[in-house]
N, C-alpha and C. Protein backbone atom coordinates (compact mmCIF):
# COMPACT_ATOMS: atom_id res chain seq x y z
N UNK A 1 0.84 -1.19 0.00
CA UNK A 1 0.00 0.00 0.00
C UNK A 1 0.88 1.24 0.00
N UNK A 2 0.17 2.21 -0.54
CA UNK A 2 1.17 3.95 -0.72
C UNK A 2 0.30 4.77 -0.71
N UNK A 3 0.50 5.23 0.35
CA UNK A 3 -0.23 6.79 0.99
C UNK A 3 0.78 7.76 0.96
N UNK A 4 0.87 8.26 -0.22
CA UNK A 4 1.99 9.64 -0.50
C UNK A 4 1.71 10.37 -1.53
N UNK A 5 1.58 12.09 -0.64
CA UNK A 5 1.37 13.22 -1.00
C UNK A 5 2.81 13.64 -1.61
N UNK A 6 3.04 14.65 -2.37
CA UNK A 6 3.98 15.92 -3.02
C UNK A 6 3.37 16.93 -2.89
N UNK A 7 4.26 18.06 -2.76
CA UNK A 7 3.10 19.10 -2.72
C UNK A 7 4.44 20.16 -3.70
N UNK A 8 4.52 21.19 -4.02
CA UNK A 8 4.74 22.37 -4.12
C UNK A 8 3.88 23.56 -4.03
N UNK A 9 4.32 24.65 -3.12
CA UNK A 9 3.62 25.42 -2.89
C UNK A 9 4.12 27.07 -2.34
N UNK A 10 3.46 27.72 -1.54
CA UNK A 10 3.98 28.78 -1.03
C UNK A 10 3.23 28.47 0.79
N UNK A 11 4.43 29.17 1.58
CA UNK A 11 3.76 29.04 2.36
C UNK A 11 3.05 30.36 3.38
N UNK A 12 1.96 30.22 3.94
CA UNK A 12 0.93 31.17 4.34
C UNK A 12 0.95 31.79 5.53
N UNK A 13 2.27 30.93 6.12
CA UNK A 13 2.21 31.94 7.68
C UNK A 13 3.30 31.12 8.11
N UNK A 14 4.01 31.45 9.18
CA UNK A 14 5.26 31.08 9.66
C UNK A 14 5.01 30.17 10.38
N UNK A 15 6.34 28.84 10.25
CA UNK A 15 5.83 27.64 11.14
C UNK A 15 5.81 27.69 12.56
N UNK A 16 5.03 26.91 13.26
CA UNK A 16 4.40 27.36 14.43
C UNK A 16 5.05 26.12 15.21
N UNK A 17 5.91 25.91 16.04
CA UNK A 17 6.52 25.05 16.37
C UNK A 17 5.98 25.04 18.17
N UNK A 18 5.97 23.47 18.51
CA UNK A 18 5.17 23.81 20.05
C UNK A 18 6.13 22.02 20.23
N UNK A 19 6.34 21.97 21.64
CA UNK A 19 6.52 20.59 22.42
C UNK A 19 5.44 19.98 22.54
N UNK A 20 5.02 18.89 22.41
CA UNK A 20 4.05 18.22 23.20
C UNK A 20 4.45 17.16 24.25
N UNK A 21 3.53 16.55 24.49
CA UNK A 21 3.54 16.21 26.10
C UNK A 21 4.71 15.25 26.27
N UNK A 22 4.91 14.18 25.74
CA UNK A 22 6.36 13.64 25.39
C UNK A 22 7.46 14.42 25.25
N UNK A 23 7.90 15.21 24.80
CA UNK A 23 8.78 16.45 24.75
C UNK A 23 9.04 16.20 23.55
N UNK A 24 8.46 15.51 22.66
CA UNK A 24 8.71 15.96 20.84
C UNK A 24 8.31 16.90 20.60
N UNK A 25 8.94 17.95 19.38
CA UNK A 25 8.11 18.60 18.97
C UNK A 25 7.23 18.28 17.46
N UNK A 26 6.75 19.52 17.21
CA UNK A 26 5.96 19.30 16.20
C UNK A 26 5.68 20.56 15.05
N UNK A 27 5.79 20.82 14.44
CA UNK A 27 5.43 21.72 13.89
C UNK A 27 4.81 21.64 12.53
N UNK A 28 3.61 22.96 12.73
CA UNK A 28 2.52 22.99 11.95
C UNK A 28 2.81 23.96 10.79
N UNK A 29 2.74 23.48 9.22
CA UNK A 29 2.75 24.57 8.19
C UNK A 29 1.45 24.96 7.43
N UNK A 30 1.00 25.91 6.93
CA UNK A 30 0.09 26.36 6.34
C UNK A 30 1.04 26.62 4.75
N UNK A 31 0.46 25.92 4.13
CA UNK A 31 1.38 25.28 2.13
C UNK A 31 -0.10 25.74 1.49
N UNK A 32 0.08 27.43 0.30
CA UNK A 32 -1.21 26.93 -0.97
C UNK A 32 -0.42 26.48 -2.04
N UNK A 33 -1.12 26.20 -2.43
CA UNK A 33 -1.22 25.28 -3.95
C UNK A 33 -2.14 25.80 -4.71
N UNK A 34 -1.95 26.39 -5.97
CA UNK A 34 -2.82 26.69 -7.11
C UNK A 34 -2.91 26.07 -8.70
N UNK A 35 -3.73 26.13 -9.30
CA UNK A 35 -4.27 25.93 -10.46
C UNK A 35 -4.94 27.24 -10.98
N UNK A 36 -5.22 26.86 -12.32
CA UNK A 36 -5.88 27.82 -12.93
C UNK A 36 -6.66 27.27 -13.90
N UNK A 37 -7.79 28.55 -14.30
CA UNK A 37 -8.34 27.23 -15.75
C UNK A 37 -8.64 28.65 -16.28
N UNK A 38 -9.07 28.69 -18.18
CA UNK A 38 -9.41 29.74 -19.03
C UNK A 38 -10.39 29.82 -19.33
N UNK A 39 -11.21 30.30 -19.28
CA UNK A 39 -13.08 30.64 -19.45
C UNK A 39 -13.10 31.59 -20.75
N UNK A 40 -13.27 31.31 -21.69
CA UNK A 40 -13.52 32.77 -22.57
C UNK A 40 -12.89 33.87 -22.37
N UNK A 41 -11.47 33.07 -22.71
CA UNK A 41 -10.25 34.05 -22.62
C UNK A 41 -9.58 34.89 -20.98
N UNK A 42 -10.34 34.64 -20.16
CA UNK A 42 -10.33 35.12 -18.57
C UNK A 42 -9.97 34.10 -17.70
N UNK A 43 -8.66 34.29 -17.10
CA UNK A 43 -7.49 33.13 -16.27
C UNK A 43 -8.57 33.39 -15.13
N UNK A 44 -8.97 32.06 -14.14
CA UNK A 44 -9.47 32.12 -13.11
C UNK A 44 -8.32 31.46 -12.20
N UNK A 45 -7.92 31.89 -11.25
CA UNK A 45 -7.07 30.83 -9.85
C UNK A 45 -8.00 30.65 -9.62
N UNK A 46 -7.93 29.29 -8.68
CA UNK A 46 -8.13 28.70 -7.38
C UNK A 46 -6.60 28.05 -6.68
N UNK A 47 -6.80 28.41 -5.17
CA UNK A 47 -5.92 28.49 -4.66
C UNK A 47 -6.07 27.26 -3.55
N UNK A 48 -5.70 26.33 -2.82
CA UNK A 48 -6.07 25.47 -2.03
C UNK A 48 -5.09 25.15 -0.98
N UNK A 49 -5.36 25.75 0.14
CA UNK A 49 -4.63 25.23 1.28
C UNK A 49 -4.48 24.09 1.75
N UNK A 50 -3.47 23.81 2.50
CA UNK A 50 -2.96 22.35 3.01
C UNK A 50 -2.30 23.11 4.08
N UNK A 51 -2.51 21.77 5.24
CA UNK A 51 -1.92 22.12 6.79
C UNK A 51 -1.11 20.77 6.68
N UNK A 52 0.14 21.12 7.01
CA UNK A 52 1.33 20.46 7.16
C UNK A 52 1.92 20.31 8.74
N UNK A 53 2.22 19.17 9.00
CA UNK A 53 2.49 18.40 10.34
C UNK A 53 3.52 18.16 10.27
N UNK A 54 4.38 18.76 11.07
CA UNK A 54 6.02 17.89 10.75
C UNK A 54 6.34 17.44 12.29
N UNK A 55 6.35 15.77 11.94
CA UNK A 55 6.99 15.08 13.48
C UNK A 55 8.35 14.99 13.04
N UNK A 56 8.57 14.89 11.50
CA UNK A 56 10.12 14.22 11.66
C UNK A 56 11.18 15.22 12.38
N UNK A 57 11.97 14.89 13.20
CA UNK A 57 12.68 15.54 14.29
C UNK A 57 13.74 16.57 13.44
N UNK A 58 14.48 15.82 12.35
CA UNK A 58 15.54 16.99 12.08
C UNK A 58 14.32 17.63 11.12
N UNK A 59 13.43 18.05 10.44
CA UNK A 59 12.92 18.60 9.55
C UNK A 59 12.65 19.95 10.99
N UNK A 60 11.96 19.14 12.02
CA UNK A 60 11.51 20.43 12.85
C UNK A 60 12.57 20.95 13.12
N UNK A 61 14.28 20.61 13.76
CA UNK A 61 15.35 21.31 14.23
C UNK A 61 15.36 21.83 12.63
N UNK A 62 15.15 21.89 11.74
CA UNK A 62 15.88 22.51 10.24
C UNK A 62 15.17 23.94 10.27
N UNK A 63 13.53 24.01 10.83
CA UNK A 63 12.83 24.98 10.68
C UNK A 63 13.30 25.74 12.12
N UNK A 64 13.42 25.08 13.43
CA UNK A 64 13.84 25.91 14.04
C UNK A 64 15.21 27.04 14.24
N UNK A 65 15.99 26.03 13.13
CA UNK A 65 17.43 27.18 13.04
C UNK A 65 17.08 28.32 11.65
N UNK A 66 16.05 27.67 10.72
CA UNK A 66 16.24 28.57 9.68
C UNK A 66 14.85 28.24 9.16
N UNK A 67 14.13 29.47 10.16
CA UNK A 67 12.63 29.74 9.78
C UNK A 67 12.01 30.31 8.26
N UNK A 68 11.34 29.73 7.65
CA UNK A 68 10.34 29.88 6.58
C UNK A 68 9.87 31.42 6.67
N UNK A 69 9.90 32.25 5.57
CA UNK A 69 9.67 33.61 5.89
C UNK A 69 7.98 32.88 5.08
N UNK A 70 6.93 34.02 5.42
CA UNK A 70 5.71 33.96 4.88
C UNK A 70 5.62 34.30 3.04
N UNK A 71 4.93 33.15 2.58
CA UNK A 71 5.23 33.02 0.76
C UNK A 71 6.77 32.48 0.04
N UNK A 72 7.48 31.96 1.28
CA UNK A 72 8.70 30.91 1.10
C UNK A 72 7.43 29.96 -0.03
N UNK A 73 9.01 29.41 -0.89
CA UNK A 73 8.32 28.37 -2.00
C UNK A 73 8.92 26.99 -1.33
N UNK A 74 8.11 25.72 -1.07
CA UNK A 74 8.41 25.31 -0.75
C UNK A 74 8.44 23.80 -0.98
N UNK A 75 8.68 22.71 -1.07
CA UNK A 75 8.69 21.41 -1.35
C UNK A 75 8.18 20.37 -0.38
N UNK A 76 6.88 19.77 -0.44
CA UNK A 76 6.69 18.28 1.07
C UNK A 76 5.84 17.35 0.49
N UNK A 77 6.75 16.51 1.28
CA UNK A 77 6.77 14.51 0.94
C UNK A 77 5.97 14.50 1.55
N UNK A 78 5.08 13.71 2.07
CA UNK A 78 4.69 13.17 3.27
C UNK A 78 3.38 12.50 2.77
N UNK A 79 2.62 12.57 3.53
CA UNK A 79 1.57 11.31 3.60
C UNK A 79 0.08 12.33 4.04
N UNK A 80 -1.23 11.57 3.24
CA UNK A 80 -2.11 12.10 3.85
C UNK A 80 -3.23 11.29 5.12
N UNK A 81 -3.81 12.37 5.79
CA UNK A 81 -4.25 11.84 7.27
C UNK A 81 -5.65 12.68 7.36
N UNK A 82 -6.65 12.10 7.59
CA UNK A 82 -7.77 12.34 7.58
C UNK A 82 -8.23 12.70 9.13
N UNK A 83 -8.79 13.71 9.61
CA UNK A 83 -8.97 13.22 11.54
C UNK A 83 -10.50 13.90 10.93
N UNK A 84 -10.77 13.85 12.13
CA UNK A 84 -12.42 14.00 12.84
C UNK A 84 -12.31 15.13 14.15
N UNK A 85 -12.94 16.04 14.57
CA UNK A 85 -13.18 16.78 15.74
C UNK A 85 -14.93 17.12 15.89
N UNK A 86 -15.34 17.31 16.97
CA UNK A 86 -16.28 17.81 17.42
C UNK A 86 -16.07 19.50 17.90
N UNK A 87 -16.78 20.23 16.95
CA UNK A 87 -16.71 21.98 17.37
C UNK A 87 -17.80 21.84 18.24
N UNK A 88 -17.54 22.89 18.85
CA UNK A 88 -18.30 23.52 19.98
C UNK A 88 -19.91 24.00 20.51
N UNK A 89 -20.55 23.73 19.17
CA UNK A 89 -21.94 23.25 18.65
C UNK A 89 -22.14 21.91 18.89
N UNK A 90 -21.58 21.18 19.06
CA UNK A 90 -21.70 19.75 18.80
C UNK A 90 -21.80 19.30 17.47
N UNK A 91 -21.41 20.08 16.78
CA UNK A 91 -21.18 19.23 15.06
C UNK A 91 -19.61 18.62 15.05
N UNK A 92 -20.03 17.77 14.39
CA UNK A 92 -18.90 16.66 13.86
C UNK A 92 -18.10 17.02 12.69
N UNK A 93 -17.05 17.66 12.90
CA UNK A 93 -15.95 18.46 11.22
C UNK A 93 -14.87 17.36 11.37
N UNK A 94 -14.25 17.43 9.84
CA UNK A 94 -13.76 16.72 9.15
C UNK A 94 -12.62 17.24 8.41
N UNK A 95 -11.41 17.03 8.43
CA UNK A 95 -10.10 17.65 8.22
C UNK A 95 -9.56 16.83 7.54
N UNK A 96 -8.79 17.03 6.91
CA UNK A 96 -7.12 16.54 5.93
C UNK A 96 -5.99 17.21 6.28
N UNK A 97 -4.52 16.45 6.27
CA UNK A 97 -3.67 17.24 6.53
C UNK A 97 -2.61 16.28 5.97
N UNK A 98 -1.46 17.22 5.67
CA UNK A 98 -0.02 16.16 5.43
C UNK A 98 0.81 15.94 6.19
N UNK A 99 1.42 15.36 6.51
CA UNK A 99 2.02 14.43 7.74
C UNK A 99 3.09 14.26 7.37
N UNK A 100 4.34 14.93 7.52
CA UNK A 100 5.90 14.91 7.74
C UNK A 100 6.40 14.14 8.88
N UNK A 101 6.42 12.48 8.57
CA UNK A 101 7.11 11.82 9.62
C UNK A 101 7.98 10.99 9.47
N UNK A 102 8.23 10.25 8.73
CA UNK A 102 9.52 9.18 8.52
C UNK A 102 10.50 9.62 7.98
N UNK A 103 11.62 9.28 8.00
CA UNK A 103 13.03 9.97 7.26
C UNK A 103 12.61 9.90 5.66
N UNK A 104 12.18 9.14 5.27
CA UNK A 104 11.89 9.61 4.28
C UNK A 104 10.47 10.63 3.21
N UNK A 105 9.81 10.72 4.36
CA UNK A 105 9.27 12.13 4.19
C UNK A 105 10.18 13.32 4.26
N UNK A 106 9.60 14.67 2.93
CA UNK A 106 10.81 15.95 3.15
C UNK A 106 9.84 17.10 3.11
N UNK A 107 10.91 17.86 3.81
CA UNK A 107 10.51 19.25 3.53
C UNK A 107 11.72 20.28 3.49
N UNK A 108 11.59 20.76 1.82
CA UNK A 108 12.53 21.48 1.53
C UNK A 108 12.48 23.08 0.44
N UNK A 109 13.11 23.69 1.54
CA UNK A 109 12.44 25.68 0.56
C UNK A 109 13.55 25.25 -0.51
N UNK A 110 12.93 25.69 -1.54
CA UNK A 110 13.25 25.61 -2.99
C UNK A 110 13.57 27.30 -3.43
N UNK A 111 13.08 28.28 -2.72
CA UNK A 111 13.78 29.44 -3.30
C UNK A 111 14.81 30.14 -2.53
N UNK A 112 15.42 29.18 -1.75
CA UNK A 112 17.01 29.36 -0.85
C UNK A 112 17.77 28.65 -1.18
N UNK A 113 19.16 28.80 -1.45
CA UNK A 113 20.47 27.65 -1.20
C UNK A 113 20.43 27.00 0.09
N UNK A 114 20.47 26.04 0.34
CA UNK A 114 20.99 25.63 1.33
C UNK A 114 22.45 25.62 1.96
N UNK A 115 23.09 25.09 2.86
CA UNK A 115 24.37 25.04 2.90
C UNK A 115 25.13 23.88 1.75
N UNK A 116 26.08 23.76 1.93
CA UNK A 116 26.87 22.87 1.36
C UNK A 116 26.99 21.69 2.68
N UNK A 117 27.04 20.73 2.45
CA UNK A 117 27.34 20.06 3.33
C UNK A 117 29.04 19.14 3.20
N UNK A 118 29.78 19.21 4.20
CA UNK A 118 31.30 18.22 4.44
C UNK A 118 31.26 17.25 4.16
């Protein structure tokens, strides 16, 4: 079985990095993604957000030394994950998100050099 997302995109707000109760961290990205289509000569976007999860450990130390400015272009592997919550009405909502967790899931800004590595 293969549950794997790509994405390219821009991203929408700066990653939001928090510990949780284990003392991993985690950090959350906001990635759009667009298309376009031509109607009688008139370009329409649509633009579509994705919320990005990063458990893998060095991806989060990568963002914590060298933070994502807002509309960074950016590159992620990962996998998609469906959850469920109950809002505060008592209605039942329904989410998607991509999931940065195994070494071989990535996340990488595409409009920076990186270092060179030894």
């Amino acid at each position: 079985m293969l549950n794997k997302v790509q994405l390219i995109g821009f991203t929408g707000a700066e990653p939001e990095i928090r510990t949780v109760s284990d003392g991993k961290k985690v950090a959350t990205l906001r990635v759009a993604t667009s298309r376009y289509s031509k109607k009688g000569g008139e370009r329409r976007d649509f633009t579509t957000w994705h919320q990005v999860e990063i458990w893998n450990q060095g991806a989060v130390n990568w963002l914590e030394a060298r933070p994502l400015p807002v509309g960074a272009k950016v590159f992620v592997e990962g996998e998609i994950r469906h959850d469920r919550y109950t809002d505060q009405a008592g209605q039942e909502r329904f989410f998607s998100k991509v999931m940065v967790v195994t070494p071989g899931h990535e996340l990488k800004a595409l409009d920076r050099k990186e270092p060179e590595e030894d």
